[in-house]
C-alpha atoms as a PDB file:
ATOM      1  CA  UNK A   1      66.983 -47.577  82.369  1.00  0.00           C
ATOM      2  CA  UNK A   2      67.232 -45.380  79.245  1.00  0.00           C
ATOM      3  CA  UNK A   3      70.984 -43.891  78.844  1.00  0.00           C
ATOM      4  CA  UNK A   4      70.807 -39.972  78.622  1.00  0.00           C
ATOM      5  CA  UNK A   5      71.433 -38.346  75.177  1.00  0.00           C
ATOM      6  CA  UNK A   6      74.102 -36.119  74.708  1.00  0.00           C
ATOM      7  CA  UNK A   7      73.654 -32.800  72.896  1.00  0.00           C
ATOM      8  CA  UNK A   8      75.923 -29.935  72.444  1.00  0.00           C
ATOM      9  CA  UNK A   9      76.010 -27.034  72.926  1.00  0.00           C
ATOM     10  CA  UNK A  10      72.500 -26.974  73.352  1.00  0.00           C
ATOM     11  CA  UNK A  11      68.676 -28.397  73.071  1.00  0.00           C
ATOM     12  CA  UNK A  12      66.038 -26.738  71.007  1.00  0.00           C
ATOM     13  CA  UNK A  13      62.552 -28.155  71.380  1.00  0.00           C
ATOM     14  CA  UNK A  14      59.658 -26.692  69.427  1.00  0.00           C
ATOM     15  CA  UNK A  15      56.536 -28.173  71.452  1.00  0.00           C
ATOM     16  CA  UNK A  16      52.861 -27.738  69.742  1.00  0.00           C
ATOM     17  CA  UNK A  17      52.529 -24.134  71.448  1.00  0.00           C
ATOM     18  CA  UNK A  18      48.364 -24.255  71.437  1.00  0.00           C
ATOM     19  CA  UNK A  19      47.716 -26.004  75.352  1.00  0.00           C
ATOM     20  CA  UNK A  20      45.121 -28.812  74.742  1.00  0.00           C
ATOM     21  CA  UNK A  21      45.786 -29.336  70.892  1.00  0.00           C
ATOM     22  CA  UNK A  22      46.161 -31.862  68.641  1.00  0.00           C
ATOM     23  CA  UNK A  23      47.374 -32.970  66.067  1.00  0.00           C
ATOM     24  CA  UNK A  24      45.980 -33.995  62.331  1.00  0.00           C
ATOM     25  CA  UNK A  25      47.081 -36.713  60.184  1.00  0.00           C
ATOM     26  CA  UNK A  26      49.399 -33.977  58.325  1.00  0.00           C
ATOM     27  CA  UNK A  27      51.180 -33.357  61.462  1.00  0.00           C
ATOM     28  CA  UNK A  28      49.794 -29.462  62.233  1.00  0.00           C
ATOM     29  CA  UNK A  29      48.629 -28.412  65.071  1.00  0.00           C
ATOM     30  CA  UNK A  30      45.339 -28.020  65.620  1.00  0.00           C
ATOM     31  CA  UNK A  31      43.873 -25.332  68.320  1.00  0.00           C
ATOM     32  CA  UNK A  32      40.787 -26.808  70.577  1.00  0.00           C
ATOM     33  CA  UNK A  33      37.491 -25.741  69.575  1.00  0.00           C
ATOM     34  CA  UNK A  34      36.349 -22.584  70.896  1.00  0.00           C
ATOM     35  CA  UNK A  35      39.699 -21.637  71.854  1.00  0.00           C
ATOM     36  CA  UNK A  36      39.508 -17.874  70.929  1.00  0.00           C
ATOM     37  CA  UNK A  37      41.679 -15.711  68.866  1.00  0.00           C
ATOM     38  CA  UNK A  38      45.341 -17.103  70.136  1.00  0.00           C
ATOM     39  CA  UNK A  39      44.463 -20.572  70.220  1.00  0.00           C
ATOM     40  CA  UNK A  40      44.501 -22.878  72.555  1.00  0.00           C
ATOM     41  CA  UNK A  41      44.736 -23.036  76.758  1.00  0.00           C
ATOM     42  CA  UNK A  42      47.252 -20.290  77.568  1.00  0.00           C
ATOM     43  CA  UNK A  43      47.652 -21.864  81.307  1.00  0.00           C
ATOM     44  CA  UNK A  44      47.329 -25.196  80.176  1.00  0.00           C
ATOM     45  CA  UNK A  45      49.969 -24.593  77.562  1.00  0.00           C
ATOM     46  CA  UNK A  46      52.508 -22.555  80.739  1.00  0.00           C
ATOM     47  CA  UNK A  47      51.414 -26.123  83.013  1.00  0.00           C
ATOM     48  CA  UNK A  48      52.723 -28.262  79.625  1.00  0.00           C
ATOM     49  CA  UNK A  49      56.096 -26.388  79.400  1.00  0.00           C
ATOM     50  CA  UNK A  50      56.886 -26.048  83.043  1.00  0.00           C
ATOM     51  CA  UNK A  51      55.917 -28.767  84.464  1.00  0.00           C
ATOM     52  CA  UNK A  52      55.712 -31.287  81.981  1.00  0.00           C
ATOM     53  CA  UNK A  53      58.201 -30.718  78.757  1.00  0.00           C
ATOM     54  CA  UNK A  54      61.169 -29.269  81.412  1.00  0.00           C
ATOM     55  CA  UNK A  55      60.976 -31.872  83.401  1.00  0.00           C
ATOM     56  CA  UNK A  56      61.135 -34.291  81.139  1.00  0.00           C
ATOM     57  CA  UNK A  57      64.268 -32.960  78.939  1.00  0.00           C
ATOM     58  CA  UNK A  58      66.014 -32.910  82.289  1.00  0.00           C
ATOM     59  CA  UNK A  59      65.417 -36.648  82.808  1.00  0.00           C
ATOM     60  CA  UNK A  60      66.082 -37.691  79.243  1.00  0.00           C
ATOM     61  CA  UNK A  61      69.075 -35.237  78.345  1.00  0.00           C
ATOM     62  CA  UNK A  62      72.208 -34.294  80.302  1.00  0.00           C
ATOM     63  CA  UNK A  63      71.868 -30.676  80.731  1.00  0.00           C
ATOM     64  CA  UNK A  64      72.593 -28.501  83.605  1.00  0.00           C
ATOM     65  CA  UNK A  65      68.974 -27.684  85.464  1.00  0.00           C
ATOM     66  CA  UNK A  66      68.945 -24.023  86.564  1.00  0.00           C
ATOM     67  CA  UNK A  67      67.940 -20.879  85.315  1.00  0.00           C
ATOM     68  CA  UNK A  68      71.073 -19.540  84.554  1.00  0.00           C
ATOM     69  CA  UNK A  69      72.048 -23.083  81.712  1.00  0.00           C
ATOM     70  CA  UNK A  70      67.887 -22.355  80.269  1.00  0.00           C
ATOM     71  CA  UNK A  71      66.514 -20.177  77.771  1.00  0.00           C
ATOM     72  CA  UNK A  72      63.120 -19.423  76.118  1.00  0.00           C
ATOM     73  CA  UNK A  73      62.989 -18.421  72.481  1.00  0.00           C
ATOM     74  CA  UNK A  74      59.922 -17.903  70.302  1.00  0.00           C
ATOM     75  CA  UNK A  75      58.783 -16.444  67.159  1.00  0.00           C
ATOM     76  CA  UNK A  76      54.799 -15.382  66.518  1.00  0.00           C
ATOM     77  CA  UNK A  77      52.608 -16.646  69.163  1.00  0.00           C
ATOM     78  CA  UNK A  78      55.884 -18.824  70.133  1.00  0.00           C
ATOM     79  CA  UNK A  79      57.688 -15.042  70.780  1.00  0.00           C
ATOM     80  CA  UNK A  80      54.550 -14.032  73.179  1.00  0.00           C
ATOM     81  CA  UNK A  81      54.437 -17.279  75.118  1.00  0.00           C
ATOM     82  CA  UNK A  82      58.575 -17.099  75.697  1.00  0.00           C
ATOM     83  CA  UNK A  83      58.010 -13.039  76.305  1.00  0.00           C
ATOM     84  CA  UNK A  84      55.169 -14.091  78.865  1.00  0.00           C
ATOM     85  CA  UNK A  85      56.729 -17.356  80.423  1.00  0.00           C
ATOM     86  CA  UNK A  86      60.145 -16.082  80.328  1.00  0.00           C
ATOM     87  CA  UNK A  87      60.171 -12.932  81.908  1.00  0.00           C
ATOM     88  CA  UNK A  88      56.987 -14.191  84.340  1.00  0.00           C
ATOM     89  CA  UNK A  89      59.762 -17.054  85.701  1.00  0.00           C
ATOM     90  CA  UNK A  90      62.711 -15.623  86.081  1.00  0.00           C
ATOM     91  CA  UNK A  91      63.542 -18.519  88.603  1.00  0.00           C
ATOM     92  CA  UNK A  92      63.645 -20.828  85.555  1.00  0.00           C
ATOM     93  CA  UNK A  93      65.069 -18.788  82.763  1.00  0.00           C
ATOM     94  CA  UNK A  94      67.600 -16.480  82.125  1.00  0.00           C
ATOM     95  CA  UNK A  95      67.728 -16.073  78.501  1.00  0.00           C
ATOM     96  CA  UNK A  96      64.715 -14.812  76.478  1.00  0.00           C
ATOM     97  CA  UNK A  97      64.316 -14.557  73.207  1.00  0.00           C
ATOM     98  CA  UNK A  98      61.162 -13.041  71.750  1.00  0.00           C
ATOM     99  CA  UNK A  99      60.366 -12.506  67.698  1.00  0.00           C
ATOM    100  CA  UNK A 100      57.916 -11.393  65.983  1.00  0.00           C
ATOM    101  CA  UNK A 101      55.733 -10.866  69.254  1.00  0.00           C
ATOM    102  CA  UNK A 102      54.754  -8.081  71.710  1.00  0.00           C
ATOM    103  CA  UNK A 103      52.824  -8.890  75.281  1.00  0.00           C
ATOM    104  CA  UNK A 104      49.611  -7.178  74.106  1.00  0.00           C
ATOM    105  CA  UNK A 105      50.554  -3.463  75.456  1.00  0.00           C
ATOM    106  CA  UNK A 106      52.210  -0.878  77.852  1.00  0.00           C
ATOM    107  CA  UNK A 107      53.663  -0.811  81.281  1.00  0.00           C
ATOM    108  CA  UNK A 108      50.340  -2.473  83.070  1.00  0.00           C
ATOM    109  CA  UNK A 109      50.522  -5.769  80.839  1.00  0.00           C
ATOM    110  CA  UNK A 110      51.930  -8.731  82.748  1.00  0.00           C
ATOM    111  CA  UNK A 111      54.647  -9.438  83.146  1.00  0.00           C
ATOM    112  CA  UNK A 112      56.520  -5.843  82.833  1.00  0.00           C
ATOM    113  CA  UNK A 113      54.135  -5.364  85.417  1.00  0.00           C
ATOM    114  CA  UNK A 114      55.702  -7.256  87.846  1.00  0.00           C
ATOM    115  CA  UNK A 115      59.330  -6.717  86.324  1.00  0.00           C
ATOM    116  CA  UNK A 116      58.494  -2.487  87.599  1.00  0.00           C
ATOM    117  CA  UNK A 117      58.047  -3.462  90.875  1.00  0.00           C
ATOM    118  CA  UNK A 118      61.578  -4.232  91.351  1.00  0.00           C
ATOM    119  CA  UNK A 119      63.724  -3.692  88.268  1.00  0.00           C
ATOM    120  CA  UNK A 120      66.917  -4.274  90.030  1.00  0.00           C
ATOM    121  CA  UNK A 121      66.342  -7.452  91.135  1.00  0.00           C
ATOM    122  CA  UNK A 122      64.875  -8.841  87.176  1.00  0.00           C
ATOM    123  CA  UNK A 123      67.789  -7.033  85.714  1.00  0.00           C
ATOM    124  CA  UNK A 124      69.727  -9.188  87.545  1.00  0.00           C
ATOM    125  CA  UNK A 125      68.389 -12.326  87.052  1.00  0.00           C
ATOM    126  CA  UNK A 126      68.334 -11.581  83.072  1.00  0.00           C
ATOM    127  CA  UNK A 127      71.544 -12.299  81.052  1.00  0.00           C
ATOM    128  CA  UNK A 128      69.410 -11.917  77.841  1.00  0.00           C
ATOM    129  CA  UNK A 129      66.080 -10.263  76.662  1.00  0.00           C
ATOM    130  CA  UNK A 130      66.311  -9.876  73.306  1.00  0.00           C
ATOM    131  CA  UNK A 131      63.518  -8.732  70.540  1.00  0.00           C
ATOM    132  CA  UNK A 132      63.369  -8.702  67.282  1.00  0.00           C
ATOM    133  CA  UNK A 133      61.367  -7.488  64.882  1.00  0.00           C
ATOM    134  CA  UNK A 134      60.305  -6.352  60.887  1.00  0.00           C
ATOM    135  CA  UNK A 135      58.773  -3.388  60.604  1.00  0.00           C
ATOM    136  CA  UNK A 136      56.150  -4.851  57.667  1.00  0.00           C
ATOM    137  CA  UNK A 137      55.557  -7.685  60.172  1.00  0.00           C
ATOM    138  CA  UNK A 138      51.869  -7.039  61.809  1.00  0.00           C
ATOM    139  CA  UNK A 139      53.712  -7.752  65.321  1.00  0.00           C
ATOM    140  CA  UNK A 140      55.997  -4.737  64.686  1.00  0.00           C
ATOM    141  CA  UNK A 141      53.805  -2.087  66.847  1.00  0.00           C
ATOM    142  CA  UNK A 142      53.179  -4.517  69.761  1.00  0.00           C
ATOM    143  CA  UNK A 143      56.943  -5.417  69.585  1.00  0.00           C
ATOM    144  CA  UNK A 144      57.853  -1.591  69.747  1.00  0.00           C
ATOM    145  CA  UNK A 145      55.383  -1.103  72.719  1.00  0.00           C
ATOM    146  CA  UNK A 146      56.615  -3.709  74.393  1.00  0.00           C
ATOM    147  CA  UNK A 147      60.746  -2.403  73.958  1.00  0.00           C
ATOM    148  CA  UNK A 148      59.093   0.733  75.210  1.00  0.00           C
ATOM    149  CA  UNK A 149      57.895  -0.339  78.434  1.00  0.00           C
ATOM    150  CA  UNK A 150      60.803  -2.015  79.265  1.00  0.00           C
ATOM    151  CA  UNK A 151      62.901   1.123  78.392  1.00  0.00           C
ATOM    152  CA  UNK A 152      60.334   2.992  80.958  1.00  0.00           C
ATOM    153  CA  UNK A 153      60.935   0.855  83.620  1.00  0.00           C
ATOM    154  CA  UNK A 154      64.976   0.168  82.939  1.00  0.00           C
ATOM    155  CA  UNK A 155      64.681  -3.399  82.053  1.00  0.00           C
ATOM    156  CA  UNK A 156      67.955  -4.009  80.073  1.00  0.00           C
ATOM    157  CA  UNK A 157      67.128  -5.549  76.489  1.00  0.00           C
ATOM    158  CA  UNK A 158      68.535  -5.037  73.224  1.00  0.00           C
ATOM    159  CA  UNK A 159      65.412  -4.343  70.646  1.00  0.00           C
ATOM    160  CA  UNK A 160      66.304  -5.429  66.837  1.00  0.00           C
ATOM    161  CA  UNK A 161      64.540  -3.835  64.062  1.00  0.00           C
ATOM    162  CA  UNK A 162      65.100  -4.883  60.472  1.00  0.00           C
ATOM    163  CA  UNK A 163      63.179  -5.176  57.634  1.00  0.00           C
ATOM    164  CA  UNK A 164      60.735  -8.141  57.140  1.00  0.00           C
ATOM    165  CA  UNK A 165      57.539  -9.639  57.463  1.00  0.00           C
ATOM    166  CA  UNK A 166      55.902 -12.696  59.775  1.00  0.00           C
ATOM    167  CA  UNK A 167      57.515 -14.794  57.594  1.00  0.00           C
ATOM    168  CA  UNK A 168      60.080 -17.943  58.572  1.00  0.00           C
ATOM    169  CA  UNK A 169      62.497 -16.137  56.294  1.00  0.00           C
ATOM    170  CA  UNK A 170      63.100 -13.547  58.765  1.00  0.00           C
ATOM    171  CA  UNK A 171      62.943 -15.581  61.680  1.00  0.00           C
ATOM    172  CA  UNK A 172      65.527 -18.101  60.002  1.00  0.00           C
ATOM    173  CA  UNK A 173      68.345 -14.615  60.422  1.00  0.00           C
ATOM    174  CA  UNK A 174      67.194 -13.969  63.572  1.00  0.00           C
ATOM    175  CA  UNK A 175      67.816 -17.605  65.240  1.00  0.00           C
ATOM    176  CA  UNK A 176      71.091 -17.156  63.376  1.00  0.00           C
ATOM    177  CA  UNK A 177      71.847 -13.824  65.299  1.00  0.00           C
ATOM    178  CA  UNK A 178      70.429 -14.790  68.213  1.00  0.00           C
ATOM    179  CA  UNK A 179      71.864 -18.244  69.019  1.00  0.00           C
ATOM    180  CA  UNK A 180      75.387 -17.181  69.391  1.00  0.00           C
ATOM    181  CA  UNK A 181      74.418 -14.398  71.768  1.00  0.00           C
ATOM    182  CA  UNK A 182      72.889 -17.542  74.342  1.00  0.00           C
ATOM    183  CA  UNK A 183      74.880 -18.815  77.642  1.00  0.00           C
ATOM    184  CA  UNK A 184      77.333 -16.558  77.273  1.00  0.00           C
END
């Protein structure tokens, strides 16, 4: 039997975000052909992370296995899928962290959707929704929308807007003012 790894405080994994993707001999990921404009097997990609990648960190790694010890962070299409997945499983995740990313539009996009229907109850189960954005970054107006319809429906969230493109560069400060804001 393998011996569990420590880490502290806590684990980042970065999986291949496109469901059904490989990988080429350069080590990038490669979206499935005909996979459309995002890339990928959205549902394939939510079946990897939730009932695949979880479940195996919490057999290899000591970590504590409930909602309230998990977060989801993501930048780019990473930010969407954590925005989507995160706030769409609020059994599983309490922290959500979404960059450079907006859900694709208003108050009748899923998941604020289903957060409307009883905002109470989500803004309890969420210690942290947190967006960021740069307002050069092509994101910027979905990420706005998005803060918007949450403010509409009184989902509590702090939106960040700095300067900045879709570039690493700003996502590098925001993981820096992010991370200490996590399991608080």
């Amino acid at each position: 039997m393998l011996a569990k790894k420590t880490i502290d405080p806590f684990l980042v994994v970065m999986p291949l975000g496109y469901g059904g993707a490989h990988i080429d001999g350069d080590g990038i990921g490669i979206a499935p052909e005909g996979a459309g404009r995002m890339g990928g097997d959205p549902d394939l990609y939510k079946r990897d992370l939730l009932e695949d990648i979880i479940p195996m960190i919490e057999k290899m790694y000591r970590t504590i296995a409930d909602r309230t010890h998990r977060a989801i962070v993501g930048f780019s299409l990473g930010g969407g899928q954590a925005g989507r997945y995160g706030l769409g499983n609020l059994n599983m995740f309490s922290y959500i962290g979404i960059m450079s990313a907006g859900l694709g539009g208003g108050t009748n996009t899923e998941p604020v959707k289903t957060l409307a229907a009883d905002p109470k109850k989500a803004n309890e189960q969420i210690s942290l929704l947190w967006i960021a954005c740069g307002r050069q970054d092509f994101a910027f107006n979905g990420a706005k929308t998005l803060s918007e319809s949450l403010k509409q429906i009184n989902i509590k969230h702090s939106f960040v807007e700095t300067e900045g493109e879709h570039h690493w560069r700003v996502w590098r400060r925001y993981l820096r003012d992010l991370s200490p804001l996590l399991f608080k």
